[in-house]
Protein backbone atom coordinates (compact mmCIF):
# COMPACT_ATOMS: atom_id res chain seq x y z
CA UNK A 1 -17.69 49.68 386.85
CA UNK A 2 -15.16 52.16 385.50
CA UNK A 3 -11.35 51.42 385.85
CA UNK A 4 -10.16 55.27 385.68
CA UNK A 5 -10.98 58.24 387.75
CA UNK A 6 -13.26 60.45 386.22
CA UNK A 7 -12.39 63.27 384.03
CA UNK A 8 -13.08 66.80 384.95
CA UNK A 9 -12.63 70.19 383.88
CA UNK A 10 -9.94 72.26 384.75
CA UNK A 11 -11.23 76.17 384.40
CA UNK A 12 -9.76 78.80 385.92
CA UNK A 13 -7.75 77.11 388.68
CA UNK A 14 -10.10 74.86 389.26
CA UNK A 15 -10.95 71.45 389.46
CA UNK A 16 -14.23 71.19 388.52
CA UNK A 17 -17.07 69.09 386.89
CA UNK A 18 -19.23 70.44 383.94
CA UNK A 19 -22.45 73.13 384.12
CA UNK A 20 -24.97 71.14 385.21
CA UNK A 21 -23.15 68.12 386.55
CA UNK A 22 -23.60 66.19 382.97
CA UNK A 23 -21.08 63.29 382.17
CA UNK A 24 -20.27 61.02 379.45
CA UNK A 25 -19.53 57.56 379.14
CA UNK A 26 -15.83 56.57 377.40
CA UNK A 27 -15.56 53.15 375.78
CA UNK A 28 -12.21 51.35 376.80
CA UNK A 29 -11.14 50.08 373.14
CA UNK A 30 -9.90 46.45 374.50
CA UNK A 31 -13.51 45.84 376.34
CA UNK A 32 -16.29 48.34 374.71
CA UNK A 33 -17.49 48.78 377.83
CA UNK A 34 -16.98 51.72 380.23
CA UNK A 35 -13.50 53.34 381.54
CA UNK A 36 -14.10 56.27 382.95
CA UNK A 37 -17.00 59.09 383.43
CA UNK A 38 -16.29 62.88 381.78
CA UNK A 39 -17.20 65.86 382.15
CA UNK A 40 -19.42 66.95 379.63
CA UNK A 41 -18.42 70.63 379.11
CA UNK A 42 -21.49 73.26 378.25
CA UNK A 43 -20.97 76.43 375.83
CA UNK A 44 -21.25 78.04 379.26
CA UNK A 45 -18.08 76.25 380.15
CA UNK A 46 -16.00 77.31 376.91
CA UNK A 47 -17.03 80.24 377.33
CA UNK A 48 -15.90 80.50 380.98
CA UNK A 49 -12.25 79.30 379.79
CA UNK A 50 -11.96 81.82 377.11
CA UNK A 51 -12.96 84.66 379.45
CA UNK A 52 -9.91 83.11 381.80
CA UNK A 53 -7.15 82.50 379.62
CA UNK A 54 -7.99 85.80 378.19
CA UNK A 55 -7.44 87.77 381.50
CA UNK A 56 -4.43 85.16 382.70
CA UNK A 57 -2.92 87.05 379.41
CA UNK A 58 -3.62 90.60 379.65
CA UNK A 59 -3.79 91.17 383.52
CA UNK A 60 -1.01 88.79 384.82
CA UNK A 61 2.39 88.94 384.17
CA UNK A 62 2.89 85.54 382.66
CA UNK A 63 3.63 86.43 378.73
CA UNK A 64 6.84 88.69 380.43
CA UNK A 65 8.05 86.93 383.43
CA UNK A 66 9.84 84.18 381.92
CA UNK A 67 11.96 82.63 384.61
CA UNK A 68 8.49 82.45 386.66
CA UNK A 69 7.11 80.19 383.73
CA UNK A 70 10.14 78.26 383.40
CA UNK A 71 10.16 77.27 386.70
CA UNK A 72 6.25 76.38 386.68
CA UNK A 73 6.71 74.11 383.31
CA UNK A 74 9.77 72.47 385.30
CA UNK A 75 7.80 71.76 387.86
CA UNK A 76 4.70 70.57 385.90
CA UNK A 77 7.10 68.29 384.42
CA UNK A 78 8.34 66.72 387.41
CA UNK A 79 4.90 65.91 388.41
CA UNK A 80 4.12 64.39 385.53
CA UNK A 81 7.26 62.05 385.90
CA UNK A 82 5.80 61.47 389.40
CA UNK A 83 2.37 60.17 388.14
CA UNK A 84 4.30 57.82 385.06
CA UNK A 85 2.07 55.12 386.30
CA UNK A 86 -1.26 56.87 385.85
CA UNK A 87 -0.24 58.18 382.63
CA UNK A 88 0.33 54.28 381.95
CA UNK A 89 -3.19 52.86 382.64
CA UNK A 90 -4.75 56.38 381.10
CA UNK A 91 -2.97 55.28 377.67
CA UNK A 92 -4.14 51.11 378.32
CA UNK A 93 -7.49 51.60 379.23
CA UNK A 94 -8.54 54.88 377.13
CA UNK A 95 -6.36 55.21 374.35
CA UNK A 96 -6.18 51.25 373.48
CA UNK A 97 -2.31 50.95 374.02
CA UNK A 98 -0.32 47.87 374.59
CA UNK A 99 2.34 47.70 376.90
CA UNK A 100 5.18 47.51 374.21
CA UNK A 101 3.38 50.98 372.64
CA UNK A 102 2.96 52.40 375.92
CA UNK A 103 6.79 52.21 376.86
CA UNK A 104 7.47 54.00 373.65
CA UNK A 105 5.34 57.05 371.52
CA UNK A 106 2.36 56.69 374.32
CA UNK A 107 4.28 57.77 377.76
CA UNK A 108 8.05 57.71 377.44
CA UNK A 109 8.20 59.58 374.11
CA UNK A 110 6.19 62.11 375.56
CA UNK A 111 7.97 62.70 378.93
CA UNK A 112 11.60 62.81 376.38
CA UNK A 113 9.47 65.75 373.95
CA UNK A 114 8.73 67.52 377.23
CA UNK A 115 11.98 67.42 378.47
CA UNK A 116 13.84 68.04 375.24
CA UNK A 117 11.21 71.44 374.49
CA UNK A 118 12.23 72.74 378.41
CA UNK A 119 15.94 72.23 377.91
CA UNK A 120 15.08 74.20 374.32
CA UNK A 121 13.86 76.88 376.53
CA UNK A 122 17.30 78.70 377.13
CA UNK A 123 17.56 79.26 373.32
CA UNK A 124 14.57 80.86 372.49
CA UNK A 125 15.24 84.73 371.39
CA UNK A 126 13.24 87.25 373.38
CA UNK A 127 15.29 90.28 371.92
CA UNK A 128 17.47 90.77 369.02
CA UNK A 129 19.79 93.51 367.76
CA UNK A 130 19.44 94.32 364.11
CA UNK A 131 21.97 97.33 364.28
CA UNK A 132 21.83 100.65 363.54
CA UNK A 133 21.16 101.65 359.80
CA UNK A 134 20.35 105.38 358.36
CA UNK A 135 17.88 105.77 355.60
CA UNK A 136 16.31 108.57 353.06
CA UNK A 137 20.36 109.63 352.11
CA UNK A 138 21.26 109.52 355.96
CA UNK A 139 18.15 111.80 356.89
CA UNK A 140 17.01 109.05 359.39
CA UNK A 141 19.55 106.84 361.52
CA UNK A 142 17.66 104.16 363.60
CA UNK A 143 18.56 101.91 366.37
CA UNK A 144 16.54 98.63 365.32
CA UNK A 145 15.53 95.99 367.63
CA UNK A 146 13.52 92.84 366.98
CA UNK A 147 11.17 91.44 370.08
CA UNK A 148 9.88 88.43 370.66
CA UNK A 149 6.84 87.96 372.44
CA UNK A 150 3.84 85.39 373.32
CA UNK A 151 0.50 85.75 370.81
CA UNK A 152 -1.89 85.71 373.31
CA UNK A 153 -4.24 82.70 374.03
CA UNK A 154 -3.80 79.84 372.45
CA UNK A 155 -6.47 76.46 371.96
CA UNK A 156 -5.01 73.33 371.36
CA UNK A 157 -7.36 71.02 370.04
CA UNK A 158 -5.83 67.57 370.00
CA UNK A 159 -6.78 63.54 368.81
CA UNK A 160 -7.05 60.49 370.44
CA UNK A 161 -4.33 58.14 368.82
CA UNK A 162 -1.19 59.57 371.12
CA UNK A 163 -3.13 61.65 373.84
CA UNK A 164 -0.42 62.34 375.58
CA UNK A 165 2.46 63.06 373.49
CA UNK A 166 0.59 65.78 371.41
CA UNK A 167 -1.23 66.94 374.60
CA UNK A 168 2.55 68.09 375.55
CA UNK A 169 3.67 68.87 372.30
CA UNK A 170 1.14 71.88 372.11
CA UNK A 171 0.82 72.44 376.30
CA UNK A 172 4.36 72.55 377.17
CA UNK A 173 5.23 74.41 374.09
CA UNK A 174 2.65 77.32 374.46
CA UNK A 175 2.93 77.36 378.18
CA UNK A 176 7.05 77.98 377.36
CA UNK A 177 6.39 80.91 374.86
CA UNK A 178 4.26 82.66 377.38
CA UNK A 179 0.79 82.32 375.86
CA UNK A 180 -2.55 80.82 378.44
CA UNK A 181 -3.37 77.77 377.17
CA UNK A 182 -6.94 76.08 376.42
CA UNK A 183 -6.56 72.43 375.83
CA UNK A 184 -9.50 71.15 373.77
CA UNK A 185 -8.98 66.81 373.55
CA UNK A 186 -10.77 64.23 371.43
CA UNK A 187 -14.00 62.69 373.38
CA UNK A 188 -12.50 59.20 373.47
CA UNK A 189 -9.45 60.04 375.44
CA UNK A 190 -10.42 63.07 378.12
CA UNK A 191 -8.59 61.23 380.82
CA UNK A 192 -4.75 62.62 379.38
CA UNK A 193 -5.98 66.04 379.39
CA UNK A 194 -8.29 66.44 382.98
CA UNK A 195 -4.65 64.73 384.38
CA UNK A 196 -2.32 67.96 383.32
CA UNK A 197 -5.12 70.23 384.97
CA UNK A 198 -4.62 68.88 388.28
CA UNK A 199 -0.98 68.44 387.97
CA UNK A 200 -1.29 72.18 386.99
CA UNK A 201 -3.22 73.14 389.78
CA UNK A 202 -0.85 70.93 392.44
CA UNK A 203 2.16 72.80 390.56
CA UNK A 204 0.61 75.76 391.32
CA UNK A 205 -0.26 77.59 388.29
CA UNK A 206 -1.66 81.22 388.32
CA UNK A 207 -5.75 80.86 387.67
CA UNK A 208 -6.66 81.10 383.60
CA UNK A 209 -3.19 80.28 382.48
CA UNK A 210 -4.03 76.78 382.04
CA UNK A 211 -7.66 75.14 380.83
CA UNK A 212 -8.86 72.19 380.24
CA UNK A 213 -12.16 71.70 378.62
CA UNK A 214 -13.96 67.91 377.82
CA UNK A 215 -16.90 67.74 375.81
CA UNK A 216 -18.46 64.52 374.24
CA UNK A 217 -19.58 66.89 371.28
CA UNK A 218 -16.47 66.68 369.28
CA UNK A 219 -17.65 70.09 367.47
CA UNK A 220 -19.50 72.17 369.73
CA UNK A 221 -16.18 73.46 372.03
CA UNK A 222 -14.04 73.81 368.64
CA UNK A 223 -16.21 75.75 366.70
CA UNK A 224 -16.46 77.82 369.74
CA UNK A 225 -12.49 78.08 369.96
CA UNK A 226 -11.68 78.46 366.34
CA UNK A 227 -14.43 81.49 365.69
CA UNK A 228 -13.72 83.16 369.12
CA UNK A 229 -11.94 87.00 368.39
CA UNK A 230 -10.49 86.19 371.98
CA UNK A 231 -8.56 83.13 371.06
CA UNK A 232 -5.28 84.33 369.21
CA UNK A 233 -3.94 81.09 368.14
CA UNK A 234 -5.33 77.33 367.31
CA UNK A 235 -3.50 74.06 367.16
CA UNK A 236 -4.83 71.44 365.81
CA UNK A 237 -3.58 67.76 364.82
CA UNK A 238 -5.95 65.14 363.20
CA UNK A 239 -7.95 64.51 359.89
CA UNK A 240 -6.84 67.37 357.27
CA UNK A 241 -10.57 67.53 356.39
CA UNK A 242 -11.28 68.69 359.97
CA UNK A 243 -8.11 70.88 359.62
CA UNK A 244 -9.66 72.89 356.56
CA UNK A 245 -12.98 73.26 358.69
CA UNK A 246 -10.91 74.96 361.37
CA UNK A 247 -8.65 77.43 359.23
CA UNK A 248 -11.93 78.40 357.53
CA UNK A 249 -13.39 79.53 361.40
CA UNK A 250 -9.72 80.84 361.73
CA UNK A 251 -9.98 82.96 359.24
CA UNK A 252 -13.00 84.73 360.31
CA UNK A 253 -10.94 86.37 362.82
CA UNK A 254 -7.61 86.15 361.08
CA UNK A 255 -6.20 83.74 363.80
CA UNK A 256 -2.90 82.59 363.16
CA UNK A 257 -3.63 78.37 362.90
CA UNK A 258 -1.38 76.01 362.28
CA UNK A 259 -2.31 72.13 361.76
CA UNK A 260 -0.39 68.88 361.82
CA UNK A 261 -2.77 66.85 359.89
CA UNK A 262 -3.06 63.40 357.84
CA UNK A 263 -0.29 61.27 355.90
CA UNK A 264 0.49 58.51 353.47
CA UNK A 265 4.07 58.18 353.87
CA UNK A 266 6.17 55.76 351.39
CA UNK A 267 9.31 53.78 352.75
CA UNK A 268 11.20 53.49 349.74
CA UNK A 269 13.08 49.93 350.18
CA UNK A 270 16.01 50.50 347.43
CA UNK A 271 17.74 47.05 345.57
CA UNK A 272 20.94 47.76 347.55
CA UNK A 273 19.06 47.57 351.36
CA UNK A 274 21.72 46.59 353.89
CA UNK A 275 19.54 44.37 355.03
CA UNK A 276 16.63 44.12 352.14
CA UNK A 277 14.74 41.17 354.19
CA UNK A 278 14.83 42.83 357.62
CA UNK A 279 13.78 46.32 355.86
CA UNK A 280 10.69 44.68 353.67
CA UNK A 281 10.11 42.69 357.00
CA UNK A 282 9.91 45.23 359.29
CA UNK A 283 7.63 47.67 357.09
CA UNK A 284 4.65 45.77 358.44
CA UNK A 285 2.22 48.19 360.21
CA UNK A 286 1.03 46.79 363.50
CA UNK A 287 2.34 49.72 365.93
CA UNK A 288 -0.48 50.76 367.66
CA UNK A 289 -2.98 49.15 364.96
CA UNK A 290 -1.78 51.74 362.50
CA UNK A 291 -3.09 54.69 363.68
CA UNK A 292 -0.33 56.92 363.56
CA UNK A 293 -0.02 60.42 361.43
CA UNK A 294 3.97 59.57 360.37
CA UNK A 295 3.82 55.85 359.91
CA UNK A 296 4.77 54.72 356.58
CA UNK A 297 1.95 53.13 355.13
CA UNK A 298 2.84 52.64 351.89
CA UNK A 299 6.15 50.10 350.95
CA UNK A 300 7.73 50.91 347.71
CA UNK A 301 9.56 48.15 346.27
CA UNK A 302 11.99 47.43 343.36
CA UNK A 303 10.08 45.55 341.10
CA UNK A 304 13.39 43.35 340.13
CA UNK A 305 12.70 42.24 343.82
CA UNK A 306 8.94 42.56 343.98
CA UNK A 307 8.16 38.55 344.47
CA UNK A 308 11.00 37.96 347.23
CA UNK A 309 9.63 41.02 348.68
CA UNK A 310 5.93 39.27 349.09
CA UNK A 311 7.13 36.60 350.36
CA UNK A 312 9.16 38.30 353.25
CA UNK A 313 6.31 40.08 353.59
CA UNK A 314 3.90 36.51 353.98
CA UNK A 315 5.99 35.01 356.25
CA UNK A 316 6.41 38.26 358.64
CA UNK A 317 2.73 38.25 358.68
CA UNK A 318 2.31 35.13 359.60
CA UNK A 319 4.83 35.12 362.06
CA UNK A 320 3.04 38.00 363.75
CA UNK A 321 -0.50 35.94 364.24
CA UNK A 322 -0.49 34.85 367.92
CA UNK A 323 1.65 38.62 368.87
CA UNK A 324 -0.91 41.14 368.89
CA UNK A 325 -4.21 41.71 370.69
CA UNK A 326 -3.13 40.50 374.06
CA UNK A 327 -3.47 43.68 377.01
CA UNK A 328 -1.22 41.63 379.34
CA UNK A 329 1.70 40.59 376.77
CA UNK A 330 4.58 42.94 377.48
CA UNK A 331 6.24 42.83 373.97
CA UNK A 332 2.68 43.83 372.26
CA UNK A 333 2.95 46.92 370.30
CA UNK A 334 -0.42 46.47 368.68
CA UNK A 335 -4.09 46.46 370.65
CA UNK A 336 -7.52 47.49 368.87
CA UNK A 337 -8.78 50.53 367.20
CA UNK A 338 -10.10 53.56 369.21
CA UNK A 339 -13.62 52.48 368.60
CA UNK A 340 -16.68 50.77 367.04
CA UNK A 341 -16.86 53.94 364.95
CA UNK A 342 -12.98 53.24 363.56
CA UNK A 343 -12.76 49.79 363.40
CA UNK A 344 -15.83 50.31 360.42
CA UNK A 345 -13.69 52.69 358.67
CA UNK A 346 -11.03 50.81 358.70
CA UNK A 347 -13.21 47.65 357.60
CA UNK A 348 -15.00 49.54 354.89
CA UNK A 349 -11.16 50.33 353.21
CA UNK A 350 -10.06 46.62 353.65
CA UNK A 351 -13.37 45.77 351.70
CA UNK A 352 -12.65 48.73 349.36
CA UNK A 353 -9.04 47.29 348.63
CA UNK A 354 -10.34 44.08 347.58
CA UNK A 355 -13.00 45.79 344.96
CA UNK A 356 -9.94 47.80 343.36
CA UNK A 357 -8.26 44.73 342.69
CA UNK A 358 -5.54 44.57 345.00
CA UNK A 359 -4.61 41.07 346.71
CA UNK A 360 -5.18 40.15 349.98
CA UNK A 361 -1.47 38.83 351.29
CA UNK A 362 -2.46 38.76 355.24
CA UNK A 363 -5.13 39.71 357.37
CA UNK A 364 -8.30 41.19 356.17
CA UNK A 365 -10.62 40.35 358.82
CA UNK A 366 -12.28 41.81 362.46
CA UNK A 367 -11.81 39.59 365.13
CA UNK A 368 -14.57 39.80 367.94
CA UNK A 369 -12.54 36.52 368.98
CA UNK A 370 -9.86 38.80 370.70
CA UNK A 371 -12.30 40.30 373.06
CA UNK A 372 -15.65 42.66 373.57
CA UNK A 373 -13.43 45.89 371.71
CA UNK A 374 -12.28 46.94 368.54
CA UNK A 375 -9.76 44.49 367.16
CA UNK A 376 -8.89 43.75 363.27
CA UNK A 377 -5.86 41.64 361.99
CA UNK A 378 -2.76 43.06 360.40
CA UNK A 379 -3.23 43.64 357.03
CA UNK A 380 -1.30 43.57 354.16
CA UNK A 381 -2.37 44.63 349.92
CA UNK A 382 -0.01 43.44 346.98
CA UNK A 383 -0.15 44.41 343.86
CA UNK A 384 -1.37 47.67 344.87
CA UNK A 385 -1.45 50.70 342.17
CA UNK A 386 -0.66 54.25 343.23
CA UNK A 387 -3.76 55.47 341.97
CA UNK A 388 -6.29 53.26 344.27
CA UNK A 389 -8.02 54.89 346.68
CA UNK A 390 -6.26 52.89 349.42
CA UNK A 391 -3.09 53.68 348.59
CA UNK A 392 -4.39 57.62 348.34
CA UNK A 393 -6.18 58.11 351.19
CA UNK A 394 -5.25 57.78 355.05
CA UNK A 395 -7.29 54.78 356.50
CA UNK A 396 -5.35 55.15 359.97
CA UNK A 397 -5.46 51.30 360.69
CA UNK A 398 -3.14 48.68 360.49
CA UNK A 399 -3.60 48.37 357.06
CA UNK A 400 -0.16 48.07 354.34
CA UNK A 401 -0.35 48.73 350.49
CA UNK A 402 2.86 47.50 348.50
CA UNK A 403 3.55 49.09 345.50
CA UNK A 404 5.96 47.89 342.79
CA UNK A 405 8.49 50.36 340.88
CA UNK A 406 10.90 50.88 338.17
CA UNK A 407 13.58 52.58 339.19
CA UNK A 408 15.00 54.95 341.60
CA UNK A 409 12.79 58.21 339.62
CA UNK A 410 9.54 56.15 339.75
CA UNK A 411 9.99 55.70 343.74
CA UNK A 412 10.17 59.27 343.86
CA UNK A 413 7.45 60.06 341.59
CA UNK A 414 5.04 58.08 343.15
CA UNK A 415 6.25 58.94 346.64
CA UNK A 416 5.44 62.20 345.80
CA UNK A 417 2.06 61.75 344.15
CA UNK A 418 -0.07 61.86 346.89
CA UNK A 419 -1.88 65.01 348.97
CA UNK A 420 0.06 64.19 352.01
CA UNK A 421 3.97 64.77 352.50
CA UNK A 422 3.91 64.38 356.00
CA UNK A 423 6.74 61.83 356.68
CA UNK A 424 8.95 58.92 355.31
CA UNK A 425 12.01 56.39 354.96
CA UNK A 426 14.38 55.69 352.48
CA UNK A 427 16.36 52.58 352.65
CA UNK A 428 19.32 51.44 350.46
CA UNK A 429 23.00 52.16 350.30
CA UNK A 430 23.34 55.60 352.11
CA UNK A 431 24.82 58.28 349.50
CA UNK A 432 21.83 56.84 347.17
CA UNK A 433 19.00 56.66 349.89
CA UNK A 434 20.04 60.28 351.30
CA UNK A 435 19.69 61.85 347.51
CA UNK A 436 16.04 60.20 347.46
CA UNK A 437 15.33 61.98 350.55
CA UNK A 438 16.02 65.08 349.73
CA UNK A 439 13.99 64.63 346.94
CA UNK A 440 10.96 63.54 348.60
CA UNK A 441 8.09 66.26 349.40
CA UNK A 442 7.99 65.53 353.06
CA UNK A 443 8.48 67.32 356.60
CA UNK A 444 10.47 64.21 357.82
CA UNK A 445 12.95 61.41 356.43
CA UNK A 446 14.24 58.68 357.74
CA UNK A 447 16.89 57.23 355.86
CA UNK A 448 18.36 53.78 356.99
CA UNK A 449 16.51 54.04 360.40
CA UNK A 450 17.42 57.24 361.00
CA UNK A 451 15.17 58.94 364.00
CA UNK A 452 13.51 61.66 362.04
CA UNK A 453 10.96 62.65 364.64
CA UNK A 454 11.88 63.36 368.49
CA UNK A 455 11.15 65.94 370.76
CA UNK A 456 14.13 68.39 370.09
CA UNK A 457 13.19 68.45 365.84
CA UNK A 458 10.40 70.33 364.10
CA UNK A 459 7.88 67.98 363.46
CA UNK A 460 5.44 68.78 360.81
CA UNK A 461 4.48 68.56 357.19
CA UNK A 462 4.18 69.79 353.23
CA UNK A 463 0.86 69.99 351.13
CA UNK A 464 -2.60 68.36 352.61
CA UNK A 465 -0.50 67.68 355.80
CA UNK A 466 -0.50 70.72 357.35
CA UNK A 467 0.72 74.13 358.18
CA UNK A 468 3.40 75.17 360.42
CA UNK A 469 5.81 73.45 363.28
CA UNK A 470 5.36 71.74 366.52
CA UNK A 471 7.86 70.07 368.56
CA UNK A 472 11.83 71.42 368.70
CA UNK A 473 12.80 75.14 369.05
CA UNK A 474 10.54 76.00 366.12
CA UNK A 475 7.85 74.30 368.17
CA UNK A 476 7.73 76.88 370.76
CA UNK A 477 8.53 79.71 368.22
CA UNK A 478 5.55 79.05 366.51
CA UNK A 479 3.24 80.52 369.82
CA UNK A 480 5.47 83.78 369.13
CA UNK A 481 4.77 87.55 367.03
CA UNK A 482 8.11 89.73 366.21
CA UNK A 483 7.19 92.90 366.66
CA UNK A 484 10.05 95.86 365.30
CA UNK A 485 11.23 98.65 367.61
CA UNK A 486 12.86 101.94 366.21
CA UNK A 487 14.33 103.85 367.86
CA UNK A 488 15.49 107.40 366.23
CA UNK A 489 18.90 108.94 366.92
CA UNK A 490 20.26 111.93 365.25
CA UNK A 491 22.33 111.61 362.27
């Protein structure tokens, strides 16, 4: 018996289920057993959204009218306020949420990006004078103007760790700029995409602007998007393996891409912390199991401090036994893993850990005891070594490494010495934590709690963590081309 409506396309303008009338099946990651029903899109039906979005673009005044959009996105906005509790129980049931995660990056910091990239909207430069300037020895005097205008159609293709949030990140943004939108999500969470196409249709959206497409092929409808000459723009967040896959299709066609990919972000806990227990403490990762781009998953620690530090970290751990796992507890901020599929990953780097030689502190183990899902303990490495492959590479579980250092230059260096440079945290007295973080090869720092990432900033990283902007002014920018106008008037 499933506990959410079923998913369905959105193509068009309309509500609608796949070619064919297939569905799939979507695991709940408390249960393993059976949420909802999706749509399971054909090529036919990809193919049917590019053809839409590509008309919505070039035979509709949407890219020009810009008031008419603003209004729309307003209004698609205060419909999705309207249906908070659906959003709710779509992040529970599909995405794995608890409650405490669900009244934070799940719903609420979703509806705050939304609201802080429509009250950007005002800002955003549609024309700009660049003056008048002669050239050739005064031969040629030009009046120069800089426009500002919407790529063309856009595919978002989006994971299944915050649905929601990134769903809006890339919609709302897009839909600003002026650009038709084909939204693309992961197969495990359909339900927080097939939502904003019939809150698009009830807001009364012009036909093509807006698509959703579901497909339990995660492949099949991207490798469509990403090669398609008729698609302008992709953007992607997930696995920066996947993201090199889809700037190789881009490139086919020259699309501009841009990607918000992995991380292995350090928190750098200096000697001088205000608070060094509550900082060491607090760098457990339980918030949503773990599987977060941004959180810092790495905890660098002054080796003159390196033993206190372990056994913070023991007791915190331990503390934290009977306060995860539970779907009813309202202070939970960690559930399972998104699936069966995950949860072995995850296992297969906790097992990996061990071979290295790092030490087990806490955790280490699945626990089918918590229910019929995906559930493994908080985990915590010591004696971890920059070089292992756990400290390297993103395992996207609730999985900590601690790693010892020297001094305030080894922090850095081995902050730095990963792929990734998508986030981090310094902590320590601020004038000496704020010159480590401008040091540190990320897109984000937060120093002495500092919010770093929030609906109104670029979000976004260096190196193997992506390409370009999303989120903030520069979010909405990103879905824009300058082009230069001339215009000749005699010397």
């Amino acid at each position: 018996m499933t506990i959410l409506p079923d998913a369905n396309l959105y193509i068009d303008g309309k509500i609608r289920p796949a070619t064919g009338g297939k569905t799939y099946d979507v695991l709940g990651p408390w249960t393993g057993e059976v949420v909802t029903k999706a749509a399971d899109a054909t090529a036919a039906d990809v193919e049917e959204a590019i053809v839409a979005a590509r008309r919505a673009f070039d035979h509709t005044d949407w890219a020009t009218n810009h008031a008419k959009r603003y209004e729309l996105v307003k209004k698609l906005r205060d419909l999705i306020k309207a249906n908070n509790a659906r959003m709710v129980e779509i992040a529970r049931h599909e995405a794995g949420a608890a409650i405490g995660a669900v009244f934070a990056a799940h719903v609420n910091n979703a509806v705050d990006g939304m609201d802080a990239l429509i009250d950007l909207f005002p800002e955003v430069k549609w024309e700009e004078d660049r003056g008048r300037k002669s050239a050739m020895g005064g031969k040629y005097v030009s009046d120069r103007t800089v426009v500002y205008e919407a790529i063309g159609v856009a595919a978002a293709i989006t994971p299944w760790n915050v649905p929601l949030y990134v769903n809006l990140g890339k919609v709302i943004a897009g839909l600003l700029a002026g650009c038709t939108m084909i939204l693309k999500p992961a197969p495990n969470t359909p339900s927080a995409a097939a939502i904003l196409g019939e809150l698009a249709l009830e807001a009364g959206f012009p036909a093509g602007v807006f698509n959703v497409v579901l497909s339990e092929d995660p492949a099949m409808a991207g490798e469509m998007l990403t090669k398609d000459p008729r698609v302008d723009l992709i953007t992607f967040t997930g696995s920066t393996l996947v993201g090199k896959k889809i700037m190789e299709n881009g490139a086919q066609t020259l699309k501009r891409v841009f990607l918000e990919l992995g991380g292995k972000s350090a928190n750098i806990i200096l000697d001088d912390a205000p608070n060094f227990a509550m900082a060491v403490a607090s760098s457990m990762v339980v918030f949503h199991a773990g599987q977060g781009c941004a959180i810092t998953t790495r905890v660098l620690i002054p080796r003159s401090r390196y033993a206190e530090a372990c056994a913070i970290l023991e007791q915190a751990y331990a503390g934290f036994a009977d306060k995860w796992g539970n779907f009813e507890q309202p202070t939970s901020i960690m559930g399972p893993v998104i699936s069966k599929k995950q949860m072995e990953r995850v296992m297969s780097y906790i097992e990996l850990g061990q071979k290295e030689g790092a030490r087990l502190l806490a955790g280490g183990h699945a626990r089918p005891d918590k229910g019929g899902g995906y559930f493994i303990e908080p985990t915590c490495f010591v004696d971890v070594t920059n070089d292992m492959r756990i400290a390297q590479e993103e395992i996207f579980g609730p999985v900590l490494v601690v790693i010892p250092y020297e001094d305030d230059e080894d922090a850095i260096r081995i902050a730095n010495d990963t792929t990734y440079g998508l986030s981090g945290m310094v902590q320590g007295s601020p004038e000496r934590a704020a010159h480590i973080a401008k040091r540190l090869r990320t897109g984000s720092v937060s120093v002495n709690g500092g919010m770093c990432i929030a609906g109104d900033l670029p979000f976004g990283g260096f190196k193997g963590s992506g390409v370009g902007r999303e989120w903030g002014r520069e979010g909405i920018e990103e879905f824009l081309e300058s082009k230069v106008i001339a215009v000749g008037v005699p010397a």
